[in-house]
N, C-alpha and C. Protein backbone atom coordinates (compact mmCIF):
# COMPACT_ATOMS: atom_id res chain seq x y z
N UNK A 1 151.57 127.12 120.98
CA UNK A 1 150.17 127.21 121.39
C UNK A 1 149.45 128.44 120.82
N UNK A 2 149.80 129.63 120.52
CA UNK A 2 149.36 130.55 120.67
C UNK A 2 149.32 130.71 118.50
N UNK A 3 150.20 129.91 117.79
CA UNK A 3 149.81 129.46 116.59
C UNK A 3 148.65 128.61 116.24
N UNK A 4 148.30 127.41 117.25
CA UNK A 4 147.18 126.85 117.10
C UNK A 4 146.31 127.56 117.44
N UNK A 5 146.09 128.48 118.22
CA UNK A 5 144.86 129.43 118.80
C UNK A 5 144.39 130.16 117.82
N UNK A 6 145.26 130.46 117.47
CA UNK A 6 144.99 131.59 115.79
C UNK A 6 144.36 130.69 114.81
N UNK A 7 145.29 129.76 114.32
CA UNK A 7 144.99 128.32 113.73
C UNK A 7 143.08 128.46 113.92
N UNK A 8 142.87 127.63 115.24
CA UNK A 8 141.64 127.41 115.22
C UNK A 8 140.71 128.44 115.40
N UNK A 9 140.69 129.52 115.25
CA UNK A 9 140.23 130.73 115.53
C UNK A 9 140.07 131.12 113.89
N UNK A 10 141.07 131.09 112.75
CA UNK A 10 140.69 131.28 111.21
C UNK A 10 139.51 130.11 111.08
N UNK A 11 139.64 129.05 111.55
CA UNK A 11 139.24 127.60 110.98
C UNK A 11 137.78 127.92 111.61
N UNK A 12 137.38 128.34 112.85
CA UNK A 12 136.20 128.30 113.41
C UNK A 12 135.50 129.71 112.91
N UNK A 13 135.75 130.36 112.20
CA UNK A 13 136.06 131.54 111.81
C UNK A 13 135.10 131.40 110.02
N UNK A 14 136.14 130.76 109.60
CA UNK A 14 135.92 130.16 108.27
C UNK A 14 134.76 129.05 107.94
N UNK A 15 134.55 128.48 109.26
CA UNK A 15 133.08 127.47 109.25
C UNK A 15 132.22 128.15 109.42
N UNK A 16 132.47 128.97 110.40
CA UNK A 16 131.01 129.88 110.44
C UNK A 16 130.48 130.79 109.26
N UNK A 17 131.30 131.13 108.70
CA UNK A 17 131.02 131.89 107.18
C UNK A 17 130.43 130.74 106.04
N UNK A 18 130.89 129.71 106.08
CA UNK A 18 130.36 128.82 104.80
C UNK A 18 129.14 128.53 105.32
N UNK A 19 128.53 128.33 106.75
CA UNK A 19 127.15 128.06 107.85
C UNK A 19 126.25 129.04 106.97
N UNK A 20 126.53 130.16 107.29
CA UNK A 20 125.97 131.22 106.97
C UNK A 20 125.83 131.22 105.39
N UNK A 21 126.60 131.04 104.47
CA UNK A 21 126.24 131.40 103.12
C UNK A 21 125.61 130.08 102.75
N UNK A 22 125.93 128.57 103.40
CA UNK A 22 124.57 127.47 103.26
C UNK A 22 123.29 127.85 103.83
N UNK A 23 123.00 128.24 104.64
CA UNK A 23 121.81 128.80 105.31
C UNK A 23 121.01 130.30 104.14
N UNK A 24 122.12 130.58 103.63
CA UNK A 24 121.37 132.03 102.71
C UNK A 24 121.26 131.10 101.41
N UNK A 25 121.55 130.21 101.13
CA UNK A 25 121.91 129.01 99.63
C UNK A 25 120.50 128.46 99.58
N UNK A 26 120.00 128.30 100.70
CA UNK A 26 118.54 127.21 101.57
C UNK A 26 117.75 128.02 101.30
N UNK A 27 117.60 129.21 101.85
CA UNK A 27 116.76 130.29 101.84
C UNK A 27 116.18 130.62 100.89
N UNK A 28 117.17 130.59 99.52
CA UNK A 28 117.19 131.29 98.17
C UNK A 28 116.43 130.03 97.84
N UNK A 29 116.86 128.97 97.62
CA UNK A 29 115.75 127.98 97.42
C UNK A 29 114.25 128.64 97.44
N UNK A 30 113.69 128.55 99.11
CA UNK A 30 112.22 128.54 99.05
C UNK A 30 111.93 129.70 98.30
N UNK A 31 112.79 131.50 98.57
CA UNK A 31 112.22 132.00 98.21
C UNK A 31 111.81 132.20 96.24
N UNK A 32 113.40 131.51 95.42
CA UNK A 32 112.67 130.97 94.07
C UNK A 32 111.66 130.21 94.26
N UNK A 33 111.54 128.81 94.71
CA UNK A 33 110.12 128.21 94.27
C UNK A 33 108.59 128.62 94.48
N UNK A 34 108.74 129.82 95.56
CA UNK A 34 107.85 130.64 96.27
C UNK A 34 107.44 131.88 94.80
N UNK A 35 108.77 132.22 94.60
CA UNK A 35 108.24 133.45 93.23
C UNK A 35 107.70 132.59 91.91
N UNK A 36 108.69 131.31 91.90
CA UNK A 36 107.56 130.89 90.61
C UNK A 36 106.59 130.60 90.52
N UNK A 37 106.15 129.95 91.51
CA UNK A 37 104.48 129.62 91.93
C UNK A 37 103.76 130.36 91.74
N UNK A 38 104.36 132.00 92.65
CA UNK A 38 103.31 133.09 92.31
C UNK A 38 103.17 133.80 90.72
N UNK A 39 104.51 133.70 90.22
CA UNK A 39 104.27 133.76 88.96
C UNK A 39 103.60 133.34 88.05
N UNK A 40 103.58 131.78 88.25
CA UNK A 40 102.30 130.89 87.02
C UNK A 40 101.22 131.29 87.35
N UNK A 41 100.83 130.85 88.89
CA UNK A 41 99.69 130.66 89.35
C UNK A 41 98.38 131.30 88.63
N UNK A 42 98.45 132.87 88.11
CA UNK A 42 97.23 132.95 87.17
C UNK A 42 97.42 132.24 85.66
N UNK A 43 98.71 131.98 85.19
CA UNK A 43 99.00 131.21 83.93
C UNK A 43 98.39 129.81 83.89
N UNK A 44 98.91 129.17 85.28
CA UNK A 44 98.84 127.37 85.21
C UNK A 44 97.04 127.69 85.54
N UNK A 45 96.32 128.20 86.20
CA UNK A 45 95.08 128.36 86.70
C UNK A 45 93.86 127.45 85.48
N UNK A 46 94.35 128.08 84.51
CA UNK A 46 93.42 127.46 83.12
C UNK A 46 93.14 126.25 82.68
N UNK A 47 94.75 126.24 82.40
CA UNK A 47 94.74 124.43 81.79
C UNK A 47 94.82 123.44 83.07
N UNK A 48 95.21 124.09 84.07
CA UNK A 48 94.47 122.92 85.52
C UNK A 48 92.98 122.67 85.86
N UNK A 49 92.11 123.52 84.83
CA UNK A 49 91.27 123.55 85.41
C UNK A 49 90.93 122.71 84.41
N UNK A 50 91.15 122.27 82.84
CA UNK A 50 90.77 121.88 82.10
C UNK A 50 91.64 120.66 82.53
N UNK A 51 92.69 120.21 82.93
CA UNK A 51 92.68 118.80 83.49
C UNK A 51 91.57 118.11 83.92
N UNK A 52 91.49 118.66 85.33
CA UNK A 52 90.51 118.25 86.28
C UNK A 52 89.30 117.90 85.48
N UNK A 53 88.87 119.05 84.29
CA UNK A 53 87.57 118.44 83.36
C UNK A 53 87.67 117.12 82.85
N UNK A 54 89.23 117.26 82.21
CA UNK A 54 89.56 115.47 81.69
C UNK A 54 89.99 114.50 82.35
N UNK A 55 89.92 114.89 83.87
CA UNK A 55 89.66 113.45 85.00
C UNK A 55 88.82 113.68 85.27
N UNK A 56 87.63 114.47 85.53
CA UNK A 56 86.32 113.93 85.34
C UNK A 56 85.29 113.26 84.72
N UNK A 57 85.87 113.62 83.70
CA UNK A 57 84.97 113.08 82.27
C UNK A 57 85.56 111.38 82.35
N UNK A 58 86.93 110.98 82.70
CA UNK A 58 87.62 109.81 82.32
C UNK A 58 86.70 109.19 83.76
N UNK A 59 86.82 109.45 84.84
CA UNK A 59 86.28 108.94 86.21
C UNK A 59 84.90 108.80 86.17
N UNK A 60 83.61 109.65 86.35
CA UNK A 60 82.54 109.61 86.17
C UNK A 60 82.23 108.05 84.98
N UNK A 61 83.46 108.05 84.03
CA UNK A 61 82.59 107.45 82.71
C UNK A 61 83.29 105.66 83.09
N UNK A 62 83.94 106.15 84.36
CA UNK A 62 84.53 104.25 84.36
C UNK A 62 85.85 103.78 83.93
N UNK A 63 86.38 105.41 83.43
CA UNK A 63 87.31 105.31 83.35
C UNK A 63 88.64 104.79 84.09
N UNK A 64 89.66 105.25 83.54
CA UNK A 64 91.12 105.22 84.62
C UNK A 64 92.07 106.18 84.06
N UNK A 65 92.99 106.50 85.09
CA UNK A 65 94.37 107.41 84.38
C UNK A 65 95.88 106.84 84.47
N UNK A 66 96.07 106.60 83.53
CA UNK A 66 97.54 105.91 83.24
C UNK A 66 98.49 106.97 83.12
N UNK A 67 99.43 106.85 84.21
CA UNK A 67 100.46 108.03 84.46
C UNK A 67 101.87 107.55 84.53
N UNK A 68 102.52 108.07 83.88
CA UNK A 68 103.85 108.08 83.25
C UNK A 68 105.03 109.23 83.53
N UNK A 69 106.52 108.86 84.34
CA UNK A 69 107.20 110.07 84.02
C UNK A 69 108.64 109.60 83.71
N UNK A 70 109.46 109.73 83.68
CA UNK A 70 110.75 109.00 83.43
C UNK A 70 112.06 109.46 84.74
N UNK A 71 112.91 108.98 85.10
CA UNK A 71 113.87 109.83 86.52
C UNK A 71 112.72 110.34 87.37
N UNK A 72 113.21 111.45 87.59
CA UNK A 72 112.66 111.44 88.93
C UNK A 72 111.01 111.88 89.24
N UNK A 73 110.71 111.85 87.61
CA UNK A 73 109.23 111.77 87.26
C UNK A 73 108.78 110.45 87.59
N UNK A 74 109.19 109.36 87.68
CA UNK A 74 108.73 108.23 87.80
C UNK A 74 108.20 108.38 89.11
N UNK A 75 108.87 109.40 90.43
CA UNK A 75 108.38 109.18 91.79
C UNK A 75 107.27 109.93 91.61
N UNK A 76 107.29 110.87 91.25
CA UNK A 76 106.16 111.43 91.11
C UNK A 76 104.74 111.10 90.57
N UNK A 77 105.06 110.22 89.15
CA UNK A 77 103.27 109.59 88.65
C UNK A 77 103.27 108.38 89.92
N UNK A 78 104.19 108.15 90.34
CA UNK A 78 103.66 106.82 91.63
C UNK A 78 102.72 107.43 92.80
N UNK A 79 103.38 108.93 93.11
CA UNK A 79 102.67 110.01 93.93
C UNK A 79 101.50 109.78 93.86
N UNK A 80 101.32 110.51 92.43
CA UNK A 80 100.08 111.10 92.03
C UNK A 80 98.62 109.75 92.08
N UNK A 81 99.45 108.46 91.65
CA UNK A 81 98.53 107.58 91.08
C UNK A 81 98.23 107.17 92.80
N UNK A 82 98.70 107.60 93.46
CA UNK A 82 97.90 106.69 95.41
C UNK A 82 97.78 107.95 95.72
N UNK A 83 97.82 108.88 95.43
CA UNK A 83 96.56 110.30 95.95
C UNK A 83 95.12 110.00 95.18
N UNK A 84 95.05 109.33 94.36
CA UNK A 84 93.60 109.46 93.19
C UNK A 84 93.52 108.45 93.94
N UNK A 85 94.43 107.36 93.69
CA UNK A 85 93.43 106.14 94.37
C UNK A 85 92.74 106.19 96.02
N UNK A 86 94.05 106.83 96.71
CA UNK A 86 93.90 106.55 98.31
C UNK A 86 92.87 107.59 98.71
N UNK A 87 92.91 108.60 97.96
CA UNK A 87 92.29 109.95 98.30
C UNK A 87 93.31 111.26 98.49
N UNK A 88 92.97 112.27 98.31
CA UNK A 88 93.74 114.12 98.60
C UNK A 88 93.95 114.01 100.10
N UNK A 89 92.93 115.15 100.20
CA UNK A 89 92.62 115.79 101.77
C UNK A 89 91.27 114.97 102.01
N UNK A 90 90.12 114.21 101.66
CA UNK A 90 89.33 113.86 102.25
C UNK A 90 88.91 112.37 101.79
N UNK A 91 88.01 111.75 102.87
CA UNK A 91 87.70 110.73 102.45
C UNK A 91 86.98 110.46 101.38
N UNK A 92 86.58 109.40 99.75
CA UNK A 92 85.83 109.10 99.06
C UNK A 92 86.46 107.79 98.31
N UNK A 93 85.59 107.30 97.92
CA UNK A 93 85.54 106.41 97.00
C UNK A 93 87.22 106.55 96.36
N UNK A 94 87.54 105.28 95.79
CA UNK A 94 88.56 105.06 95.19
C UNK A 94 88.64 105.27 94.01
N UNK A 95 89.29 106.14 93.24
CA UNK A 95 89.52 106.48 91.34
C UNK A 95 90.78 106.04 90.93
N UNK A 96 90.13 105.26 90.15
CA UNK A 96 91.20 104.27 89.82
C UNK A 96 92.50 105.12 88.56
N UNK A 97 93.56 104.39 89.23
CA UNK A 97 95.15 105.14 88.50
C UNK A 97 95.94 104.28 88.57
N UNK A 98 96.92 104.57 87.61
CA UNK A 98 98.15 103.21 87.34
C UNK A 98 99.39 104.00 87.11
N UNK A 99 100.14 103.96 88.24
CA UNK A 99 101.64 104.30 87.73
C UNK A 99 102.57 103.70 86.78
N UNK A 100 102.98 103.75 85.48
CA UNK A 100 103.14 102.84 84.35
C UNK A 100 104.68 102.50 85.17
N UNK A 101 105.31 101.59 84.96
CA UNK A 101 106.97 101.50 84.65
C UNK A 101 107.74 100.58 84.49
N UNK A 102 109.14 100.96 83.67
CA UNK A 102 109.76 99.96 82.94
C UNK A 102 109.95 98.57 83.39
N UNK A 103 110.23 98.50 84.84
CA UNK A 103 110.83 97.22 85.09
C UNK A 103 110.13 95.80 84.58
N UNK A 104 110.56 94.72 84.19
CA UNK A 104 109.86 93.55 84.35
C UNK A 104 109.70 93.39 82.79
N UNK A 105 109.76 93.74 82.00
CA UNK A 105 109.09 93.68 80.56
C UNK A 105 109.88 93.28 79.76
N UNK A 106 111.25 93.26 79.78
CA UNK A 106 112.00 92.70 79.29
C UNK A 106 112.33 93.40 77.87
N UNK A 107 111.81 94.67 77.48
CA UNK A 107 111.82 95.92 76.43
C UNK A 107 112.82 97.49 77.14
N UNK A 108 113.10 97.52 76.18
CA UNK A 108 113.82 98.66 75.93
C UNK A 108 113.36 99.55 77.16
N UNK A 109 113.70 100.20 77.45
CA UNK A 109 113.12 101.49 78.44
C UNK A 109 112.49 102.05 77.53
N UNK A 110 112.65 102.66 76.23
CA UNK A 110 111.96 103.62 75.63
C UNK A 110 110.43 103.25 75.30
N UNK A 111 110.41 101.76 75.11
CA UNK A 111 109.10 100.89 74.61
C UNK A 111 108.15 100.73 75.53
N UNK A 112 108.40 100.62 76.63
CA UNK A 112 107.97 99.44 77.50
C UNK A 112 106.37 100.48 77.89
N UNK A 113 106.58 101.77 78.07
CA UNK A 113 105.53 102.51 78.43
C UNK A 113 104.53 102.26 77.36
N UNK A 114 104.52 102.85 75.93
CA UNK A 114 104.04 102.52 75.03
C UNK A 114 103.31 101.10 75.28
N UNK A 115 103.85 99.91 75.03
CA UNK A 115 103.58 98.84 75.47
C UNK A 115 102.43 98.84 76.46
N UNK A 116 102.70 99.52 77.74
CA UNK A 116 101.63 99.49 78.76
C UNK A 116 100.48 100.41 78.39
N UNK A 117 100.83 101.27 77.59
CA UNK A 117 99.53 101.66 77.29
C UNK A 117 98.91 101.44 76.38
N UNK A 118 99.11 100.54 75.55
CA UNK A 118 98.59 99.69 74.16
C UNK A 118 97.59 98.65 75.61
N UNK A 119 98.48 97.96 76.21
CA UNK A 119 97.77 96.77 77.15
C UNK A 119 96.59 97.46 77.85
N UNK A 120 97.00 98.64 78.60
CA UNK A 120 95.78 99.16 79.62
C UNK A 120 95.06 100.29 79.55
N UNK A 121 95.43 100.63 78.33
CA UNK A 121 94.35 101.80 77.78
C UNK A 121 93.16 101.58 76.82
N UNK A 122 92.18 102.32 77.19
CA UNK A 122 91.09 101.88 76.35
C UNK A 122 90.33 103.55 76.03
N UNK A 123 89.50 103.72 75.18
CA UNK A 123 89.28 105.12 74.46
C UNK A 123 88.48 105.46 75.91
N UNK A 124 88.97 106.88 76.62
CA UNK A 124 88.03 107.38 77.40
C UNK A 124 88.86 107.66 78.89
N UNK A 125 89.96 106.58 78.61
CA UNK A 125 90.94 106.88 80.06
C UNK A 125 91.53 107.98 79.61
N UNK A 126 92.85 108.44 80.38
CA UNK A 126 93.28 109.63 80.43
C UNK A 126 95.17 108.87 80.70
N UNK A 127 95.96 109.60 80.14
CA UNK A 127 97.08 109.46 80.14
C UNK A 127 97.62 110.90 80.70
N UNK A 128 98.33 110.54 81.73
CA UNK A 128 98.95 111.97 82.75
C UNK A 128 100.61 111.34 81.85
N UNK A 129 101.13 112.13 81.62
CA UNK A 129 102.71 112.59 81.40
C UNK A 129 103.89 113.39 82.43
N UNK A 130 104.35 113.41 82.94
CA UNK A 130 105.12 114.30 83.37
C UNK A 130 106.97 114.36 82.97
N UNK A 131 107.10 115.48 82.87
CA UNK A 131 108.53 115.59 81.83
C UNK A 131 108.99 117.36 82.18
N UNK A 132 110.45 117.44 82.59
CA UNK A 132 110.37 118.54 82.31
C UNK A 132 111.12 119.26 81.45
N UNK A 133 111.70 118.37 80.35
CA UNK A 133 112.13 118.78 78.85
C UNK A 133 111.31 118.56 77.55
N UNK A 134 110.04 117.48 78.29
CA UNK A 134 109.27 116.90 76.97
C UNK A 134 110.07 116.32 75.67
N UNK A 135 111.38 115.70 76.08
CA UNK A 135 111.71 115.44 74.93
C UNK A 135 112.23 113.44 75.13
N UNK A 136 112.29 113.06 76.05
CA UNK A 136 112.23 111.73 76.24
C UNK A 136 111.10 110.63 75.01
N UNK A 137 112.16 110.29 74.67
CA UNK A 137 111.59 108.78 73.88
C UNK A 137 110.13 108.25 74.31
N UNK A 138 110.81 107.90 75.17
CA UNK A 138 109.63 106.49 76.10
C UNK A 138 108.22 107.55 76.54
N UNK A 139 108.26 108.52 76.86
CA UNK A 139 107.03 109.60 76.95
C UNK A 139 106.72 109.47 75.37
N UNK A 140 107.30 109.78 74.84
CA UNK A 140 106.50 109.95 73.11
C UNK A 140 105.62 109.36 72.79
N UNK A 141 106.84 107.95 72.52
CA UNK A 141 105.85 106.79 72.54
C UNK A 141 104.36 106.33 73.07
N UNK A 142 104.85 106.85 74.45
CA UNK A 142 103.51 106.76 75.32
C UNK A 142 102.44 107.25 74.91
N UNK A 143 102.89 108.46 74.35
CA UNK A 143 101.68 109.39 74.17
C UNK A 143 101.25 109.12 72.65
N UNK A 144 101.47 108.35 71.76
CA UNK A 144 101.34 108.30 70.38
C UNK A 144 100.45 107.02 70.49
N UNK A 145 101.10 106.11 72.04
CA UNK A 145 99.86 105.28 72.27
C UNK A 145 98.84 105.40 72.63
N UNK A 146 98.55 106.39 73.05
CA UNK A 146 97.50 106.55 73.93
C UNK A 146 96.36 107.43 72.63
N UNK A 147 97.35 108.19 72.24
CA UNK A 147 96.59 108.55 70.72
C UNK A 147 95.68 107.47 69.90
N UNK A 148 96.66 106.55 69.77
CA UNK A 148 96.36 105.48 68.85
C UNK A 148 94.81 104.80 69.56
N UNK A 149 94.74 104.78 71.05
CA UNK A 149 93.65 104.11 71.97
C UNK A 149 92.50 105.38 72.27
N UNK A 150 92.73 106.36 71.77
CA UNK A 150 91.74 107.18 71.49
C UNK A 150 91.99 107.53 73.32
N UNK A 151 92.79 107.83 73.79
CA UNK A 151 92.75 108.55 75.06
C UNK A 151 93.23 110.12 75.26
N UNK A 152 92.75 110.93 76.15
CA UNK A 152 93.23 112.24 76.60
C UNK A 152 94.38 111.74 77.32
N UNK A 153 95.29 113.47 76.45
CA UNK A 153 96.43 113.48 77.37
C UNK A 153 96.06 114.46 78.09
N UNK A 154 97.05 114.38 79.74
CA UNK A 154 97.47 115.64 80.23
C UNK A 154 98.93 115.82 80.01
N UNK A 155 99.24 116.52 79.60
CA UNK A 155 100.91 116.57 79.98
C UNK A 155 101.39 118.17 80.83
N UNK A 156 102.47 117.55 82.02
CA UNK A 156 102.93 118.48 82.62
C UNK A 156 104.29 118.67 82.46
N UNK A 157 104.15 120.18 81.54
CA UNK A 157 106.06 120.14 81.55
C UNK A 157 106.59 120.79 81.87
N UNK A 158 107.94 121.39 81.19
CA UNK A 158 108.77 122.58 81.54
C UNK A 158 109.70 123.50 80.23
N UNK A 159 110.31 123.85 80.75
CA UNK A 159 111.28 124.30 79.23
C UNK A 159 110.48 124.21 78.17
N UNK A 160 109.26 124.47 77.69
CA UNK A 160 109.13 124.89 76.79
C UNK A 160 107.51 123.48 76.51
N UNK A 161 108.06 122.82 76.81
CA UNK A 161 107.30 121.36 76.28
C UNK A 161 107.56 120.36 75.56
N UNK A 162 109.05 121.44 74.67
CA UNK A 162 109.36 120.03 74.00
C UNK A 162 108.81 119.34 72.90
N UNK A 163 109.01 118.45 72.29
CA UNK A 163 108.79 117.47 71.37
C UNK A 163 107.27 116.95 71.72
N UNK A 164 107.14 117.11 73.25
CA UNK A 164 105.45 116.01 73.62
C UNK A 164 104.59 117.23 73.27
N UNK A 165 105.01 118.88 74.04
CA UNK A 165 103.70 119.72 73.76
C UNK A 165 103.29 119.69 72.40
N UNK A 166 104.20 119.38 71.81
CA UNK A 166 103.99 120.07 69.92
C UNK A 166 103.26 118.47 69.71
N UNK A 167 103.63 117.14 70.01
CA UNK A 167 102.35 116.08 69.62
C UNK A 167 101.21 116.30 70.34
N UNK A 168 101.05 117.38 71.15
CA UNK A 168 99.72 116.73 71.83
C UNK A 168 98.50 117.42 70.67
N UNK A 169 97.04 117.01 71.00
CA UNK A 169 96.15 117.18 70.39
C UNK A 169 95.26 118.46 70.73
N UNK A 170 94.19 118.87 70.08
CA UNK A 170 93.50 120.02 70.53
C UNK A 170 92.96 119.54 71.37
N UNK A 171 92.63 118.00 71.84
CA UNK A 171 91.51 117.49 73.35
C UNK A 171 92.15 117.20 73.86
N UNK A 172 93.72 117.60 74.12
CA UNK A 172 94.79 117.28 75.14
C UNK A 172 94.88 118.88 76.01
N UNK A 173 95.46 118.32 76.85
CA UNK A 173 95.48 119.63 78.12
C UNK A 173 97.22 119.76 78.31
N UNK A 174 97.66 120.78 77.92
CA UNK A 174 98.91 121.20 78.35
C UNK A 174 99.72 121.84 79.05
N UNK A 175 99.78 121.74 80.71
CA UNK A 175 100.32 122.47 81.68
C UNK A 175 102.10 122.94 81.44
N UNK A 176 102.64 123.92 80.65
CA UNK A 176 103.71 124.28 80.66
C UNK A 176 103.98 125.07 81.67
N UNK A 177 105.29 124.57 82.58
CA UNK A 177 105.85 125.55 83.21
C UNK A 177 106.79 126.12 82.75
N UNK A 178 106.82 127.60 82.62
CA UNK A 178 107.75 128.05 81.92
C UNK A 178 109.10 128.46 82.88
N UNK A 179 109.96 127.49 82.99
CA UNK A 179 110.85 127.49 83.98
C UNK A 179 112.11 126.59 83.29
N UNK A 180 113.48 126.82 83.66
CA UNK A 180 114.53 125.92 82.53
C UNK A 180 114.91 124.80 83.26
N UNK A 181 114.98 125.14 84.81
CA UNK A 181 115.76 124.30 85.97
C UNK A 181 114.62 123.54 86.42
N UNK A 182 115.38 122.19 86.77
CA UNK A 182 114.33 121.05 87.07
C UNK A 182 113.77 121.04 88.25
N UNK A 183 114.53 121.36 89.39
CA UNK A 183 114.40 120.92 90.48
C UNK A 183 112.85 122.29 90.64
N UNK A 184 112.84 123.30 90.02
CA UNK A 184 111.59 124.38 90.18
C UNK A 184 109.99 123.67 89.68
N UNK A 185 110.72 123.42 88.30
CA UNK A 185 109.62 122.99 87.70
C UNK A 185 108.96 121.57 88.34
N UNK A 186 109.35 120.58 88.99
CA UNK A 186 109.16 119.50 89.71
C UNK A 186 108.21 119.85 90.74
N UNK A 187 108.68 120.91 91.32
CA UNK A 187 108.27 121.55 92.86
C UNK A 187 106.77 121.71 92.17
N UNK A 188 106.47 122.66 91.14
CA UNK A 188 105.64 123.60 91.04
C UNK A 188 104.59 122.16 90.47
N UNK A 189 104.91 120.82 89.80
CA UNK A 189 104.51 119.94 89.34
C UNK A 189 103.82 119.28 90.27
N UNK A 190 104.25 119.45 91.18
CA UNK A 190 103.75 118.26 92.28
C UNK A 190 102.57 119.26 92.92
N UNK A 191 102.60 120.46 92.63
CA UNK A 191 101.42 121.60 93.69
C UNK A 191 100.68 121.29 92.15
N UNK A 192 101.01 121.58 90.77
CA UNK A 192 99.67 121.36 90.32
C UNK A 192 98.71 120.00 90.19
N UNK A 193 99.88 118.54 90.55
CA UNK A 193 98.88 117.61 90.73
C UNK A 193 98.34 117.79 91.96
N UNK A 194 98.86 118.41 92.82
CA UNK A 194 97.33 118.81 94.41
C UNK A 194 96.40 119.46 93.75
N UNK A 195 96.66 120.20 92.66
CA UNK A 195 95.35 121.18 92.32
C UNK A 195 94.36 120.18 91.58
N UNK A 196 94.71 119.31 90.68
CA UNK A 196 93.85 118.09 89.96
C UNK A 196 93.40 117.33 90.87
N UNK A 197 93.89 117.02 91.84
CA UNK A 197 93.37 115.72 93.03
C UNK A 197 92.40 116.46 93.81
N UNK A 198 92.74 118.07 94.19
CA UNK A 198 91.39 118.44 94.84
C UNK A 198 90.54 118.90 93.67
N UNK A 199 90.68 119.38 92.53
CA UNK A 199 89.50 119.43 91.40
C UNK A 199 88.77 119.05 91.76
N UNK A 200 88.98 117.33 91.37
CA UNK A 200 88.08 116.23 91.35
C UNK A 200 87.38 116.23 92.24
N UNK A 201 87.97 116.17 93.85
CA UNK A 201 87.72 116.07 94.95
C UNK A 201 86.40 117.09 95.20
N UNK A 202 86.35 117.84 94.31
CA UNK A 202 85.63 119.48 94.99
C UNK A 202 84.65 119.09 93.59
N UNK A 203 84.88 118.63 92.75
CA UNK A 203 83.65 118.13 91.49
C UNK A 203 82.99 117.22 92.34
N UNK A 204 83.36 115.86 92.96
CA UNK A 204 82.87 115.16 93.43
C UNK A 204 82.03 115.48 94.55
N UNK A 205 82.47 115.82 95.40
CA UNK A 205 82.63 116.20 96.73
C UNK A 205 81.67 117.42 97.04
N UNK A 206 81.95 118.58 96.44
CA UNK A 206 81.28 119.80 96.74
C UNK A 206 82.28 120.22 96.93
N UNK A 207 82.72 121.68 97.07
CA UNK A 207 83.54 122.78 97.50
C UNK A 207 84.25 122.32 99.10
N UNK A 208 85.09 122.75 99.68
CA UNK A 208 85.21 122.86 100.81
C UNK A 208 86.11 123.78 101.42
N UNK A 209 85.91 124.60 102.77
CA UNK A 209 86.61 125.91 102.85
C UNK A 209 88.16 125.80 102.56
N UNK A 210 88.51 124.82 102.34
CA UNK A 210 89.25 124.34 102.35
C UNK A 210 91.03 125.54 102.23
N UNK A 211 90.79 125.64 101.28
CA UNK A 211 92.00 126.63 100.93
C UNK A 211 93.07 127.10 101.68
N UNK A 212 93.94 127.28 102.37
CA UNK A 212 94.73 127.67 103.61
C UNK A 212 96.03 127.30 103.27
């Protein structure tokens, strides 16, 4: 008895230490995604703002924005495309967005985007990207279509940009996060599409105290 006591006494001993260094593992989390944020935040400030110009210009004119990401970018342009449509933080009118994706087409994964934006792009919409190596096929493509249809890109990336920053155009908008690890750059991706959805929102809309 007095072996098992010890026994469970290392063992309860030893859980509580791994508790503790998962709990400091968690921590370290928020407080990286917390320093990179504050880090871009006067960097990303610019070319978010010059998004928001090229969903305005695409919206006002009747446009639409065809948004594209590949893994776990795909959840994300689905995000983004029912915040524009459904609305941000306030009520308005519906702006129309299309989350592109592979299934159903019976093409390659790498094609199939391309494809959709040959079908549903027309000169004046806006093509959103998201990637955070910029080096995926099926984004290329996309974006060489959307070229071809005379549309603005936005692209949001990471590591550098990749293969897409270096195609994009001088009337393309390029949000690089300069970050190597995905799971940061994702985080910080998803706060700058809040910053484009209230843009608009605050072009449209008027200002609101909003900020908090």
């Amino acid at each position: 008895m007095p072996f098992l006591k010890t026994c469970n006494g290392r063992f309860e001993a030893a859980a509580s230490i791994i508790q503790i260094m998962l709990e400091l593992r968690i921590q370290q989390h928020f407080i990286d995604s917390a320093d990179l944020q504050y880090q871009v935040a006067e960097t990303l400030a610019k070319p978010l703002d010059a998004g928001v110009q090229a969903l305005m210009a695409c919206v006002t004119s009747g446009g639409k924005v065809l948004v594209c990401g590949e893994g776990s970018a795909a959840a994300l342009a689905q995000y983004f495309a029912s915040l524009f449509v459904g609305g941000f933080e306030r009520e308005r009118p519906e702006l129309a967005a299309i989350a592109l994706r592979h299934e159903g087409l019976g093409d390659p994964a790498y094609a199939s985007l391309a494809r959709q934006v040959r079908a549903l792009g027309q000169a004046g919409d806006v093509l959103l990207l998201l990637t955070s190596t910029g080096e995926e096929e099926g984004l290329m493509r996309a974006l060489h279509a959307a070229h071809e249809r005379d549309m603005t890109a936005i692209a949001l990336t990471g590591k550098g940009g990749g293969s897409v920053a270096k195609a994009l155009r001088e009337t393309d908008v390029h949000v690089g996060i300069p970050h190597d690890r995905a799971a940061r750059i994702r985080e910080v991706q998803q706060l700058a599409l809040h910053c484009l959805c209230d843009g608009v929102d605050a072009q449209l809309m008027g200002d609101q105290d909003a900020v908090a």
